[in-house]
Protein backbone atom coordinates (compact mmCIF):
# COMPACT_ATOMS: atom_id res chain seq x y z
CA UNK A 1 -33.47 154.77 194.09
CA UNK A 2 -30.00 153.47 192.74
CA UNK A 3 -28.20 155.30 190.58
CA UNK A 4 -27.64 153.85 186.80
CA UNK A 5 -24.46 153.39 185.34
CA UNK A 6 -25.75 155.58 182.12
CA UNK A 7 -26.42 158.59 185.11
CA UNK A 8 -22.80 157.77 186.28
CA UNK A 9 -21.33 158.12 182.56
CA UNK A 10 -22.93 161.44 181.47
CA UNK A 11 -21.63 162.90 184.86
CA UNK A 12 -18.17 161.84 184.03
CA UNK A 13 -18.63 163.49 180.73
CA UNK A 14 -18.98 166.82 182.28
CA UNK A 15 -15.33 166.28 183.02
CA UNK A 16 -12.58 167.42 180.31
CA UNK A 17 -9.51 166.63 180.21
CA UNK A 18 -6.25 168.90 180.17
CA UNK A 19 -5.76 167.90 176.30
CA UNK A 20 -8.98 167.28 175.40
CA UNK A 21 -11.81 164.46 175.39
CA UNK A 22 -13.45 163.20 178.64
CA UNK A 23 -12.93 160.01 180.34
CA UNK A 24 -15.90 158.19 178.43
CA UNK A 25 -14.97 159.60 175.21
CA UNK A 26 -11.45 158.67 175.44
CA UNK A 27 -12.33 155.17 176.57
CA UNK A 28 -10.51 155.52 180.31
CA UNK A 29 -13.40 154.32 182.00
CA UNK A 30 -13.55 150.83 183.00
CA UNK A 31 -15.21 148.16 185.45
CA UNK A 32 -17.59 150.50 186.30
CA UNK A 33 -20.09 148.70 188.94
CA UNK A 34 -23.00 149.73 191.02
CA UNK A 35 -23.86 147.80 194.06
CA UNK A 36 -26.61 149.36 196.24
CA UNK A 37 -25.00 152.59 197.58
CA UNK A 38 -21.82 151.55 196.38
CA UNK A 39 -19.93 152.78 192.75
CA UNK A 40 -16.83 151.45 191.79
CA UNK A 41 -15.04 152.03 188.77
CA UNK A 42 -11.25 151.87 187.25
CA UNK A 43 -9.22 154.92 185.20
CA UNK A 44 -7.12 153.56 183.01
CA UNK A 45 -4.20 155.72 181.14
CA UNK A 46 -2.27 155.28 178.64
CA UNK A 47 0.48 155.05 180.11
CA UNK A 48 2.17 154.95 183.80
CA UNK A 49 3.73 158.27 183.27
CA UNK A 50 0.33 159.63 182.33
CA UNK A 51 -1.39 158.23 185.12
CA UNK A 52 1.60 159.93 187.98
CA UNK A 53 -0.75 162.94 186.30
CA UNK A 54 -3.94 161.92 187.07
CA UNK A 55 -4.60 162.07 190.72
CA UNK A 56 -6.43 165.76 190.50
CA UNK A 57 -8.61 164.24 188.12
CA UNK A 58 -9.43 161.00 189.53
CA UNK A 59 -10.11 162.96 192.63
CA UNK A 60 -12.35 164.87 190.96
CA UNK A 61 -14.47 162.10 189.31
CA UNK A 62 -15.23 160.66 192.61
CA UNK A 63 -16.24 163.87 193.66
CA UNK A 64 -18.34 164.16 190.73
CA UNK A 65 -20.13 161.19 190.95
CA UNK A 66 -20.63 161.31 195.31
CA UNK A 67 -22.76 164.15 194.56
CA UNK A 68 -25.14 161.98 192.48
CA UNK A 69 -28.59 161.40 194.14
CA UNK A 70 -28.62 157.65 195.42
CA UNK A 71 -24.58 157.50 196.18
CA UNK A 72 -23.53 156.86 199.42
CA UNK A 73 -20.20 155.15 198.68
CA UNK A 74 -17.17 155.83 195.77
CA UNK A 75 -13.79 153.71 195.27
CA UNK A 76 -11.74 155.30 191.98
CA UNK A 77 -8.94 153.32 191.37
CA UNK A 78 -6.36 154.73 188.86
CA UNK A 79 -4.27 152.39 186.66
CA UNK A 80 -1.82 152.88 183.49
CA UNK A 81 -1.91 150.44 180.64
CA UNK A 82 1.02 149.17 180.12
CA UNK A 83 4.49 148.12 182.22
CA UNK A 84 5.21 150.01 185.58
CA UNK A 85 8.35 152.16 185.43
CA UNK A 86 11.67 150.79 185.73
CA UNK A 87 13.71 151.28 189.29
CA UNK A 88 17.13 152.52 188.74
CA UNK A 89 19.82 150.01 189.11
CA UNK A 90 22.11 150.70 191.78
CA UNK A 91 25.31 152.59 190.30
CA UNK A 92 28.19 150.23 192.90
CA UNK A 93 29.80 147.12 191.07
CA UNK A 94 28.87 143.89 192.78
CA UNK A 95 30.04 140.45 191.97
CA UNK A 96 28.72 138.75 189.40
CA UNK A 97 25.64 136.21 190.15
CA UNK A 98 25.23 133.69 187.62
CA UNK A 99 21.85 132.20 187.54
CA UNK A 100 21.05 128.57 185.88
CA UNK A 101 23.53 125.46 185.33
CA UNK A 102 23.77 121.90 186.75
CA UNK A 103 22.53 121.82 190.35
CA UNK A 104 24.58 120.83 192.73
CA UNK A 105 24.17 117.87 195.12
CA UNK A 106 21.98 118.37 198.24
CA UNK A 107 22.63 116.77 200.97
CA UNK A 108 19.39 117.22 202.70
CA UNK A 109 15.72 118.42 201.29
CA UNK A 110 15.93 121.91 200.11
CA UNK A 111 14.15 123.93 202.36
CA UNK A 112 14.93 127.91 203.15
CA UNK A 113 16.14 129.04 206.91
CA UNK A 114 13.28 130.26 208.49
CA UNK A 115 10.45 129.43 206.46
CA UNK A 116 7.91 127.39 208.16
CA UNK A 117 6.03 126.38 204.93
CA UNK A 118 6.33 126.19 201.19
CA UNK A 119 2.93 125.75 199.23
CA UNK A 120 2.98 124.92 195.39
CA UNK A 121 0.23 126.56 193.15
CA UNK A 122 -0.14 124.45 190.16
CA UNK A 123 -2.44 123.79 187.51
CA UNK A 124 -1.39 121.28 184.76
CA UNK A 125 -2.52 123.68 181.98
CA UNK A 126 -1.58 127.30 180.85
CA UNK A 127 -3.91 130.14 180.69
CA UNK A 128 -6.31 128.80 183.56
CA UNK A 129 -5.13 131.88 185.97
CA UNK A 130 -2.76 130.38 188.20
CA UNK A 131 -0.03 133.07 188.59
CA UNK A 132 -3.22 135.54 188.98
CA UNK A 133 -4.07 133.42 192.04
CA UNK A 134 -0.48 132.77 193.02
CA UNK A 135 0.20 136.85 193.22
CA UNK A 136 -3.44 137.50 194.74
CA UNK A 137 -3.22 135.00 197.33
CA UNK A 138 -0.37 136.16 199.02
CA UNK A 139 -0.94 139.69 199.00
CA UNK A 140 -4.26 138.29 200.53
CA UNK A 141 -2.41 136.18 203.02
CA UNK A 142 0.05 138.90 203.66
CA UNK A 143 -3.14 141.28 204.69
CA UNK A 144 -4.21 139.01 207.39
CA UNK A 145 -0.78 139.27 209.07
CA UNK A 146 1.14 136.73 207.11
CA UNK A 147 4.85 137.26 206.46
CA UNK A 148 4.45 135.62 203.10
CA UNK A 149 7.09 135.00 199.86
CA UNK A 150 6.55 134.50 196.76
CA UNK A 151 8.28 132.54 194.34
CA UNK A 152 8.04 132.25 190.13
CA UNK A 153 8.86 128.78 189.27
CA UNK A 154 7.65 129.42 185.97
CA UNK A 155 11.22 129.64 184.31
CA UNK A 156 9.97 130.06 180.90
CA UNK A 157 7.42 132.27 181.35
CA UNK A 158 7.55 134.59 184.26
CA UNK A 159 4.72 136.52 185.07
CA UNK A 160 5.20 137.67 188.40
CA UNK A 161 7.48 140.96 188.34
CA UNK A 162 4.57 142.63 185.82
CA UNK A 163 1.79 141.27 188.12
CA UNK A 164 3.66 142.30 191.11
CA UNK A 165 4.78 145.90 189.65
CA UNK A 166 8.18 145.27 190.69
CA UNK A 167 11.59 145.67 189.16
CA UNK A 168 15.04 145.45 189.26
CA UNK A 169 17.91 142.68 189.52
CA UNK A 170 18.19 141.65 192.74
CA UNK A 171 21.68 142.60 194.79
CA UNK A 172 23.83 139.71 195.56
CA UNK A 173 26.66 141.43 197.19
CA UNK A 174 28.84 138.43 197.56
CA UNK A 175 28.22 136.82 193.78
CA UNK A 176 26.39 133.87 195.98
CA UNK A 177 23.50 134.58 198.15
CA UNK A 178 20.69 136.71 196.41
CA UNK A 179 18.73 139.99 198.09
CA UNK A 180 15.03 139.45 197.08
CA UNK A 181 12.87 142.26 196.04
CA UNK A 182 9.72 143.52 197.39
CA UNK A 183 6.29 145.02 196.71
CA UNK A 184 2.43 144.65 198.29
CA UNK A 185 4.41 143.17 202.08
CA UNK A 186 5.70 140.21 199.92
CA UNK A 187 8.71 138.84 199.74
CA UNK A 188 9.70 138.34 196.09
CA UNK A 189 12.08 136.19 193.45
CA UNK A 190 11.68 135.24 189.66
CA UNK A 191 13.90 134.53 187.07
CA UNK A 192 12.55 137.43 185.37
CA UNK A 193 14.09 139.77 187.26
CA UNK A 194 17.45 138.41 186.03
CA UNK A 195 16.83 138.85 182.71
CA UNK A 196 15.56 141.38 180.18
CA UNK A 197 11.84 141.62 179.30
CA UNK A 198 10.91 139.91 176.24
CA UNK A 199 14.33 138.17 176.02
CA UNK A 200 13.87 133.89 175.80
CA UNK A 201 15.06 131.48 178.31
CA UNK A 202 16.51 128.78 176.33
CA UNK A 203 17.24 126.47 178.41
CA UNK A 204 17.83 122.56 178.91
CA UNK A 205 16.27 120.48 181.65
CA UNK A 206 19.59 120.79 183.89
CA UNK A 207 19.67 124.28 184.02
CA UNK A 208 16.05 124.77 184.85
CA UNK A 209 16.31 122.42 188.19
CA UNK A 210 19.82 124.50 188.41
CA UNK A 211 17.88 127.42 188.98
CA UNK A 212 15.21 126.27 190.85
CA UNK A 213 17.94 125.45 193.29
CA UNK A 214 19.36 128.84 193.24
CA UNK A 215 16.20 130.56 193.91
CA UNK A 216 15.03 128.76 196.79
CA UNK A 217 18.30 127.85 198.65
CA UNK A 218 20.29 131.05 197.80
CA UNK A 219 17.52 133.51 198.78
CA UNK A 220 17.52 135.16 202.13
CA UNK A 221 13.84 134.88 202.18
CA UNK A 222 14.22 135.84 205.94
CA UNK A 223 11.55 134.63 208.51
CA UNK A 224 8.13 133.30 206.56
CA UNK A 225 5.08 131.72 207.65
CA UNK A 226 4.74 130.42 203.66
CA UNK A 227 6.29 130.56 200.90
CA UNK A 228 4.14 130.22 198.06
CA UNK A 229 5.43 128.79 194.80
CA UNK A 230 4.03 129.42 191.52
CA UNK A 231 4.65 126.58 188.98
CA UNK A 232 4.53 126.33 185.34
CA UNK A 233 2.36 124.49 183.34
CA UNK A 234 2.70 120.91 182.94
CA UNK A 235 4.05 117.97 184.92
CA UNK A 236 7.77 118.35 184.08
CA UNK A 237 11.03 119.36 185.43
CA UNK A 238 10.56 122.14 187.74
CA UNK A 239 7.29 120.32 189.44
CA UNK A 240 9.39 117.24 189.79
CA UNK A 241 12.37 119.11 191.32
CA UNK A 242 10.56 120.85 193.56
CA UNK A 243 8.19 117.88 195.01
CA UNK A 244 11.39 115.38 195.64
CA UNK A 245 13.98 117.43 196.92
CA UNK A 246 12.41 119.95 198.36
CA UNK A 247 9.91 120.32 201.73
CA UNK A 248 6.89 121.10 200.58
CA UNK A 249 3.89 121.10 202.41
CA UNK A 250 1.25 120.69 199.87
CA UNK A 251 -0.33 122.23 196.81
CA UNK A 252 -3.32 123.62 195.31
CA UNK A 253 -4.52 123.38 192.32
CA UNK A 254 -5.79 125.79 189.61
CA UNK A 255 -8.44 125.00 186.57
CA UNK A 256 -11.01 126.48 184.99
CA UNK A 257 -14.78 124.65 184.74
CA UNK A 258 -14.47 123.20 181.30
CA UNK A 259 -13.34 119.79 180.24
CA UNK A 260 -10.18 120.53 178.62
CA UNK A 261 -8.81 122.50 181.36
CA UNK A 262 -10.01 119.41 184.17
CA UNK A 263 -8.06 116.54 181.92
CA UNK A 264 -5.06 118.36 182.60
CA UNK A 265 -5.78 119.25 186.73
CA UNK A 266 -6.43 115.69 186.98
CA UNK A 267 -2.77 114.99 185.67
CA UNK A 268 -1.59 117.43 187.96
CA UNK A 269 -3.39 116.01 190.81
CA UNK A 270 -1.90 112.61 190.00
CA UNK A 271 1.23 113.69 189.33
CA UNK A 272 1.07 115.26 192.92
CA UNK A 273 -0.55 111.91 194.46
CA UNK A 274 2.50 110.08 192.89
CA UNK A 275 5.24 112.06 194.28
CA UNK A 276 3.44 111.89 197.84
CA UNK A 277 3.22 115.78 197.80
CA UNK A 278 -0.44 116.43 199.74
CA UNK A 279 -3.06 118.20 197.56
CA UNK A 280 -4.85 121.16 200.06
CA UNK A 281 -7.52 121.54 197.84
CA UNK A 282 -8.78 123.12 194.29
CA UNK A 283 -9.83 126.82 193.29
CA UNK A 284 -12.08 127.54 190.31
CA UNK A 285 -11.22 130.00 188.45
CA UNK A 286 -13.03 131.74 185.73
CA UNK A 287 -16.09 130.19 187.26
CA UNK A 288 -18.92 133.07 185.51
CA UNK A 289 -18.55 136.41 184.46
CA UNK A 290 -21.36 139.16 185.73
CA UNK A 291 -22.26 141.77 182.82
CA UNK A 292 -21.36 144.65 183.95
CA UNK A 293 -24.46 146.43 181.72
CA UNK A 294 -27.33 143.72 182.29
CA UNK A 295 -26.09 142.05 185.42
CA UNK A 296 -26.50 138.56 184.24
CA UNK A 297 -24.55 135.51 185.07
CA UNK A 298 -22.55 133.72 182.18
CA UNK A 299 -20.94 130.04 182.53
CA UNK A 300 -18.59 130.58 179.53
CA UNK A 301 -16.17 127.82 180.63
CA UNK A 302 -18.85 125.68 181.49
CA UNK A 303 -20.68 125.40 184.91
CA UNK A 304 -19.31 122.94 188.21
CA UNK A 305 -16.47 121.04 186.70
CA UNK A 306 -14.00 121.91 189.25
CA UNK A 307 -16.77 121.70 191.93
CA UNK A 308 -17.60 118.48 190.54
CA UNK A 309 -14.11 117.01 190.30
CA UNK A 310 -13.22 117.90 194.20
CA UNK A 311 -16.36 115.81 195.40
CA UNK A 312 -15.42 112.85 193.18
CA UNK A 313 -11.90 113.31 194.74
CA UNK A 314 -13.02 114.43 197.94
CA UNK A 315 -10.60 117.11 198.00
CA UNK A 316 -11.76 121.07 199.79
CA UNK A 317 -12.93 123.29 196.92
CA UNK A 318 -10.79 126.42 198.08
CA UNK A 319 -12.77 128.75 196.16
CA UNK A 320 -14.83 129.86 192.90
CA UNK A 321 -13.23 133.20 191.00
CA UNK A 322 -15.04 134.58 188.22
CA UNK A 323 -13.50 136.93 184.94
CA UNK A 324 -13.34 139.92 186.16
CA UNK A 325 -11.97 142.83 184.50
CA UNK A 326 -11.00 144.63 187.33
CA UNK A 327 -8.40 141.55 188.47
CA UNK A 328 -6.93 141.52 184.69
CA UNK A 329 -6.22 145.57 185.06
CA UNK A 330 -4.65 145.22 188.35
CA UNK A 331 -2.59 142.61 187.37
CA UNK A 332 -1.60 144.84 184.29
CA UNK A 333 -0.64 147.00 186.44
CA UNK A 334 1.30 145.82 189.05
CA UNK A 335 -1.19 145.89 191.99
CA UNK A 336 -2.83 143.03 192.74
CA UNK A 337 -6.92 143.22 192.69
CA UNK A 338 -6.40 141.60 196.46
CA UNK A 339 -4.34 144.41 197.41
CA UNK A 340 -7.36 146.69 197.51
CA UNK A 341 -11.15 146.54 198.28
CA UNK A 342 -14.39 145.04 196.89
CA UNK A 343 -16.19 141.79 195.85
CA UNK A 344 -12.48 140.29 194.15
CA UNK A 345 -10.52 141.60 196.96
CA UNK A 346 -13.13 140.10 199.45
CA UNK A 347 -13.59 136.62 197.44
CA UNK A 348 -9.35 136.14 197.71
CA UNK A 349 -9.61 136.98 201.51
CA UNK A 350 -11.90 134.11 202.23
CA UNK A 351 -9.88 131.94 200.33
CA UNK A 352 -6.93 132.87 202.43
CA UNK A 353 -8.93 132.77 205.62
CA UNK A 354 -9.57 129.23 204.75
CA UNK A 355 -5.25 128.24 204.08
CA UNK A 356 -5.03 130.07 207.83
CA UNK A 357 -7.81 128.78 209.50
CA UNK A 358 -7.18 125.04 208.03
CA UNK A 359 -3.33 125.10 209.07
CA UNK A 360 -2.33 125.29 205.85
CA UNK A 361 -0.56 128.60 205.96
């Protein structure tokens, strides 16, 4: 007989912690899931300095539950609410890299030495999940033997360096070419690593196509079987820049099942049809949510739209990602839900397997 989540829970309770309270009285527990054999389940600190703490204990609650009648399996991932810590900044003086401004002519498409693709992720909308799949799709890529970068378009808004746990400004040590950064085997750049958390880019049109330029033809991305690009919302500057004077090989597009969300993919698709830039295919994201206490299946954004709208277009439907909290703590944290293992992990590998197995990265 399985074991219940409530037999899991007053187990856990047996375990106090150094200043008091358990983990289910102190509300650490979370996406706590029971598959067959199988029990999976997140710690979540308070902080990241907390959590460099925790490893005894989170240890010791997979210990604690193994021993439970009906267990066969236990994954304890520990996570910290709140930002990663901050790498030092290297002490030497380097020359100073100025990032934004007027582009400068190109003679040629902009495409980076040695990379053999560059893939846009787009959606048309904000808040449908598309730097989630952006950062989860190449750490998924870069897990099947992929030598993948990993680029945040979204000037704006950048997302990546807290989904991607890393930090730091990049080195230029000639004031020119930039030294990307690092983490999960990709290859990494985003304006938000040039400037300070929480502080605005306010910038004009010009400047935003000025940095686009910088990032992908300044970067020694190095050797790359895809570069993936994660754009911001809309149909604007940086989507334009990139699709006419750069190489791109094609793009995929984000959206989430309900109506709203598929007005603004179909602009996206357009937009993409328009400036002859191929479209690979569509993911769904946010396609159900699974109780984690009843089991049920919710359609809260509806049920099929994006299914629906590939048909009509006859475009590949890439894949169908539900909420899950488990993706939203990883990201939170800086690890990538792809990076490790279960159903998430598993649904962005297929999705992957697909790009590889389709040519397409």
């Amino acid at each position: 007989m399985a074991v219940t989540q409530e037999e899991i829970r007053t187990a856990l309770e047996r375990l106090a912690l150094p200043d008091g309270g358990t983990l289910v009285s102190r509300d650490m527990l979370r996406a706590l899931r029971v598959e067959g054999g199988t029990v999976r389940f997140v710690i979540e600190a308070p902080s990241p300095q907390i959590a460099s703490q925790m490893e005894p204990l989170r240890r010791a609650a997979e210990a604690c539950v193994r021993e439970l009648p009906g267990v066969e399996n236990v994954s304890v991932v520990l996570t910290a609410h709140g930002p990663a810590p901050a790498k030092a900044a290297p002490k030497a003086e380097a020359p100073s890299l100025k990032i934004g401004g007027h582009p400068k002519p190109q003679a040629a498409p902009m495409k980076p030495s040695g990379v053999k693709r560059i893939l846009a992720v787009g959606s048309g909308k904000g808040g449908v999940g598309k730097s989630t799949v952006s950062a989860n799709l190449a750490v998924a890529l870069t897990r099947q033997g992929r030598k993948v970068g990993l680029l945040d378009a979204d000037i704006y808004g950048p997302s990546q360096p807290r989904m991607m746990g890393a930090s730091g400004r990049p080195a230029s040590p000639d004031g020119t070419n930039i030294e990307p950064l690092h983490a999960h085997g990709v290859t990494l750049m985003s304006i938000g690593f040039m400037v300070e958390e929480g502080k605005a880019v306010v910038w004009r049109g010009p400047m935003l196509m000025g940095a686009l330029q910088q990032m992908l033809t300044q970067v020694n991305w190095g050797e790359l079987d895809v570069l993936i690009v994660d754009l911001p919302p809309g149909t604007g500057d940086v989507q334009l820049t990139l699709c006419t004077r750069s190489e791109l090989s094609g793009a995929i597009v984000v959206s989430t099942p309900q109506d709203v969300a598929l007005l603004d993919a179909r602009k996206a698709i357009d937009m993409f049809n328009t400036l002859k830039t191929p479209v690979l295919g569509l993911i769904e994201n946010m396609s159900f949510f699974t109780c984690p206490d009843c089991g049920g299946t919710h359609n809260i954004f509806g049920n099929g739209g994006v299914v629906a709208e590939a048909q009509r277009l006859g475009l590949p439907l890439l894949g169908a990602l539900p909420i899950d909290l488990e993706t939203r703590l990883a990201g939170d944290s800086g690890t990538p839900v792809a990076a490790g293992e279960g159903p998430m992990a598993d649904a962005y590998a297929k999705i992957a397997r697909g790009l590889i197995e389709g040519g397409m990265a």
